[in-house]
Protein backbone atom coordinates (compact mmCIF):
# COMPACT_ATOMS: atom_id res chain seq x y z
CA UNK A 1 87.56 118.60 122.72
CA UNK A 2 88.48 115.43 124.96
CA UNK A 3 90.98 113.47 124.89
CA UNK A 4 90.65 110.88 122.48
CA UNK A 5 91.58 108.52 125.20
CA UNK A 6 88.31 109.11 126.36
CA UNK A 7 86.43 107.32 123.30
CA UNK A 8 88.64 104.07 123.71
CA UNK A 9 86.15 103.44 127.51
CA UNK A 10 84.78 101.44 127.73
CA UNK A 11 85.22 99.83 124.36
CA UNK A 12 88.38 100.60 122.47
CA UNK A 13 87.54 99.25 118.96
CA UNK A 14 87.00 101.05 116.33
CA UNK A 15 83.88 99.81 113.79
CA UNK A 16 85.91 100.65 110.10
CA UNK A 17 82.93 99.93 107.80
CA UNK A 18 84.54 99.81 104.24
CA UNK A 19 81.51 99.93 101.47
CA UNK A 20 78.37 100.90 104.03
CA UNK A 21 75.79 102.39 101.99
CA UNK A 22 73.59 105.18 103.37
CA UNK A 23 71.03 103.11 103.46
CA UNK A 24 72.41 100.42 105.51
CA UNK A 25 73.40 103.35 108.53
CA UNK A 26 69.82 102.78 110.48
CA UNK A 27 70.76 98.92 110.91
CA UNK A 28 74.04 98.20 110.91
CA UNK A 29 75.07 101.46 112.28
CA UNK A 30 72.55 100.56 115.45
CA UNK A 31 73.69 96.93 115.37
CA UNK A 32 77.16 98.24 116.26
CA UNK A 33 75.86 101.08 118.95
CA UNK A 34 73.65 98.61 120.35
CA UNK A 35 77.01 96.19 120.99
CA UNK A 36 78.78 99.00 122.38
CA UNK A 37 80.70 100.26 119.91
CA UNK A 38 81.56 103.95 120.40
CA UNK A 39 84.12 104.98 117.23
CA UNK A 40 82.05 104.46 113.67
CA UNK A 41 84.81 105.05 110.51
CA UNK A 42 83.11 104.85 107.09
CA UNK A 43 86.23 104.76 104.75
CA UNK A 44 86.62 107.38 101.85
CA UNK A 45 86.41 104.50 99.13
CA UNK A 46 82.51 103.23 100.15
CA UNK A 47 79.81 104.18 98.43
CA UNK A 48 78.87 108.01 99.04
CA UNK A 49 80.59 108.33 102.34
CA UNK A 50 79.94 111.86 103.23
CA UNK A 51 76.10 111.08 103.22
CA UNK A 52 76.83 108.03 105.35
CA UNK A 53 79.12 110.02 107.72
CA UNK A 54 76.62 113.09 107.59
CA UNK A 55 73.52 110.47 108.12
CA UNK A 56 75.36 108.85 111.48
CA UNK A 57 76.57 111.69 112.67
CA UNK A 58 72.66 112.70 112.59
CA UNK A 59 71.74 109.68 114.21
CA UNK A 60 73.55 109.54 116.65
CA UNK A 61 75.05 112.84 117.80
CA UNK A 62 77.59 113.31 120.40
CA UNK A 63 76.88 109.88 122.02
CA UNK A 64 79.02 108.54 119.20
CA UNK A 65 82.63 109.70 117.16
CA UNK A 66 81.66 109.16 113.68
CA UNK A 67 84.40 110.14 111.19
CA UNK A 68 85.98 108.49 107.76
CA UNK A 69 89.07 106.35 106.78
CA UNK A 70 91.21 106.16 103.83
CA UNK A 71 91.55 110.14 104.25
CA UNK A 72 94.40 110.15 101.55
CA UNK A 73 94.98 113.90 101.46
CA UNK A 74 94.76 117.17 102.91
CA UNK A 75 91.34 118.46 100.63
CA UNK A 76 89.18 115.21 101.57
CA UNK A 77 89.25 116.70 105.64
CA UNK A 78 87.18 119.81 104.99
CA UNK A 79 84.47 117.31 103.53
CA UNK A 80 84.46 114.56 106.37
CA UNK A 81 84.33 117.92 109.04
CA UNK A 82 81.36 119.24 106.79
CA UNK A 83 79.70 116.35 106.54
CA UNK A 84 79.64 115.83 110.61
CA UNK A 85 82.89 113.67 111.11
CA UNK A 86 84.72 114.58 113.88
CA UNK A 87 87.82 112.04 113.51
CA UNK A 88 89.86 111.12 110.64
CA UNK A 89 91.48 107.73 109.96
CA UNK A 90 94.45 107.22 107.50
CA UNK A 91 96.16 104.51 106.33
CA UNK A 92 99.41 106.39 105.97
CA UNK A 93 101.42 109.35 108.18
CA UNK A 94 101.30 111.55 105.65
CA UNK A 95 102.33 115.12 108.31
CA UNK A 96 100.09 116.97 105.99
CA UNK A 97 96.72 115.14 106.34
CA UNK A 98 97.60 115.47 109.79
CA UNK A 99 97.90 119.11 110.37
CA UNK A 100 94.71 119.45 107.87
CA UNK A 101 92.54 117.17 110.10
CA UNK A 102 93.87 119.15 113.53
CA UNK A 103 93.24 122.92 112.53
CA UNK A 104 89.81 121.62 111.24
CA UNK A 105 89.47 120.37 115.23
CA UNK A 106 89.14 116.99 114.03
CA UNK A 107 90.97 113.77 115.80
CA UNK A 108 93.18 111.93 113.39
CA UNK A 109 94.45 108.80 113.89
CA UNK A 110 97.09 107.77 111.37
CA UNK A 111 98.59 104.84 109.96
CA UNK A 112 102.14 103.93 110.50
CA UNK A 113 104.58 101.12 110.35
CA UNK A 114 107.56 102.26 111.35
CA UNK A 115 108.93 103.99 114.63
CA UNK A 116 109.86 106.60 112.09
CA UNK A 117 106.44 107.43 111.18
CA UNK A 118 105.30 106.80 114.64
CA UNK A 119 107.44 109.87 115.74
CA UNK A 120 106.66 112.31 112.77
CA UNK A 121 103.14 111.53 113.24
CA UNK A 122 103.13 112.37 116.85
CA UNK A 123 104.90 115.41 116.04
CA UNK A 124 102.62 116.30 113.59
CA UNK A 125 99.80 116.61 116.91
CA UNK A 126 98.52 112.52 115.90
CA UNK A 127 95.80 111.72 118.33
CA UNK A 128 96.47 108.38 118.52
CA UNK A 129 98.46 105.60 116.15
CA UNK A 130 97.16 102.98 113.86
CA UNK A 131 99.37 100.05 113.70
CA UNK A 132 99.02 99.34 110.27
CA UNK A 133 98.65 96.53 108.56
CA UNK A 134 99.35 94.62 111.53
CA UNK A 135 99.42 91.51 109.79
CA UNK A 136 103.14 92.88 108.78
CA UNK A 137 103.76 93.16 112.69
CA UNK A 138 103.61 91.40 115.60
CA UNK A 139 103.24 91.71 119.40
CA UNK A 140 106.67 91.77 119.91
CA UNK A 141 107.17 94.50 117.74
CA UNK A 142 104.59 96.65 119.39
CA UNK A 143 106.34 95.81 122.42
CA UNK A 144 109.54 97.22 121.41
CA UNK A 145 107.88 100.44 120.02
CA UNK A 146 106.04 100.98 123.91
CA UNK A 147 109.77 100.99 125.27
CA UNK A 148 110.53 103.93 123.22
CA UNK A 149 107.38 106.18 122.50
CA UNK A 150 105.96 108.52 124.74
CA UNK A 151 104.21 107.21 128.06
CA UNK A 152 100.48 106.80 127.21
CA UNK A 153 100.61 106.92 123.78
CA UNK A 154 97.69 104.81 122.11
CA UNK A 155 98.52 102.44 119.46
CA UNK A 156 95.59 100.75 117.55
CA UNK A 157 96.67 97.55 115.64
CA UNK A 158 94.31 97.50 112.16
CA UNK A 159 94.61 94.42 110.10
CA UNK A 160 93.67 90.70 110.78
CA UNK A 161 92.16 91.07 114.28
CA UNK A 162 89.52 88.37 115.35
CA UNK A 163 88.27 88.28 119.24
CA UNK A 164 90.71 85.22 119.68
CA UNK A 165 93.59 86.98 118.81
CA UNK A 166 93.66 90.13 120.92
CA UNK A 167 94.99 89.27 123.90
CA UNK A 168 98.21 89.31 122.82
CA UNK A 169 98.42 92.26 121.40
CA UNK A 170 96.80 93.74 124.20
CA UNK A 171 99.62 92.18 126.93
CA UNK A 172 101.96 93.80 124.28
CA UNK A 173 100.69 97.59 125.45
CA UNK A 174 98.07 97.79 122.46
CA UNK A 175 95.07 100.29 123.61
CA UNK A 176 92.68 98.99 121.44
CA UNK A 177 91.73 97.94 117.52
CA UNK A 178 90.51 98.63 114.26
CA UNK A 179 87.99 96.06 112.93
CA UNK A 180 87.18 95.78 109.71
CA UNK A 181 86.40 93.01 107.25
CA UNK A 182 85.82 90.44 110.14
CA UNK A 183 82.92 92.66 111.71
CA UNK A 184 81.26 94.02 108.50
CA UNK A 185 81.31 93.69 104.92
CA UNK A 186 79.47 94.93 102.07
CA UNK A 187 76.25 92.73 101.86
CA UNK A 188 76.62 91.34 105.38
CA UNK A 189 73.51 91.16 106.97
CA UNK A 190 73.20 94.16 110.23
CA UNK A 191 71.58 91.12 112.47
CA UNK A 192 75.36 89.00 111.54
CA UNK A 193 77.47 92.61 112.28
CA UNK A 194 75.66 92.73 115.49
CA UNK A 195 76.59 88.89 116.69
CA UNK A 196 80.01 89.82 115.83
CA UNK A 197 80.30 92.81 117.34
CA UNK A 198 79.13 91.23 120.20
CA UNK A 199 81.78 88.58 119.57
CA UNK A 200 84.50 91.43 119.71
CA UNK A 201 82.76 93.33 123.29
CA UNK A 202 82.76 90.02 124.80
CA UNK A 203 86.56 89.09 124.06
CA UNK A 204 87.10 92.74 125.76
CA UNK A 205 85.32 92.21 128.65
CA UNK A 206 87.21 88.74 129.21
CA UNK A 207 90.35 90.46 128.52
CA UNK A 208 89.49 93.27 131.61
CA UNK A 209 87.68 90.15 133.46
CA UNK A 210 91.19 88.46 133.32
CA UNK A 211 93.09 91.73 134.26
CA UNK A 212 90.97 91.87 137.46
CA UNK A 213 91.77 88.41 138.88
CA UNK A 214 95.47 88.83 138.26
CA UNK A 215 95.65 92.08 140.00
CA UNK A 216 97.51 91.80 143.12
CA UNK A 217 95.33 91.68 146.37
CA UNK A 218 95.42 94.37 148.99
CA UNK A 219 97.33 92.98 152.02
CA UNK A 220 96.90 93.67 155.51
């Protein structure tokens, strides 16, 4: 298996599509490839899940990670790894749900507020760490965390994100986001998910165009 790192280039935001129905996977699901988008999470509490999960995971094999969020506890993982998911989201760091989601091979990314649960989860073999809800954060407080976790460890903020408030979060060490509400939403129209998924690559790709022209110049 990779290393999740991998999935996060060259778009590290993750599509969290909370109430997709099976039906809607053809069009908003290629709305959202078609943007770029490379991480698809269809969370536990939407309508039939597992046949949405199963359907993209179909649709769009190993080219994408399709997985599920809101994994609450240890018995959901053997369904999302059945049904084709290959990642599991949580909104907690419940050590348990963790473990489950490794030995089934699956990456797990779970949700913590603390440094406390930062470290357990980590311990507990955590692929990556959702900064969750970061409306209860800040960029200085992700800043703080980076000067004590491990070197390269990714931390996803989840909550509140638009594409005009990333950047600083990302000069605060974040490796990417979750993006929920503000890129789809039950009813939303897959031609409106794709204009603001767009929305979201673009803000990336000014962020890295930004990075580039403040990179010191070779000198002679």
């Amino acid at each position: 298996m990779n290393d999740f790192k991998t999935w996060l280039e060259p778009l590290p935001l993750v599509a969290i599509l909370r109430g997709l129905r099976p039906d809607e996977v053809p069009t908003v699901g290629d709305a959202l490839v078609e943007a770029g988008f490379r991480i698809l999470e269809v969370p536990l509490n939407s309508p039939q899940p597992l046949q949405s999960i199963r359907r993209m995971a179909e649709r769009y094999g190993d080219g994408r990670l399709v997985g599920a969020g809101t994994v609450l506890d240890p018995a959901a993982v053997r369904g999302v790894a059945d049904a084709g998911g290959r990642i599991v989201v949580m909104p907690h760091a419940d050590v348990a749900v963790i473990r489950a989601a490794k030995q089934a091979g699956l990456y797990c990314v779970p949700g913590v507020a603390t440094p406390t649960e930062a470290f357990a989860a980590l311990a507990a073999g955590a692929d990556a760490l959702k900064l969750f809800p970061a409306e209860q954060a800040s960029p200085a407080v992700l800043k703080a965390w980076r000067a004590v976790l491990p070197a390269g460890t990714a931390v996803l903020p989840v909550g509140g994100v638009a594409p005009d408030t990333m950047e600083p979060w990302l000069a605060a060490g974040a490796a990417g986001f979750g993006i929920g509400s503000s890129l789809y939403a039950p009813g939303r129209a897959a031609d409106d998910v794709g204009a603001r998924a767009r929305a979201f690559a673009q803000a990336w790709r000014r962020h890295l165009d930004s990075q580039a022209s403040n990179a010191p110049g070779i000198r002679a």
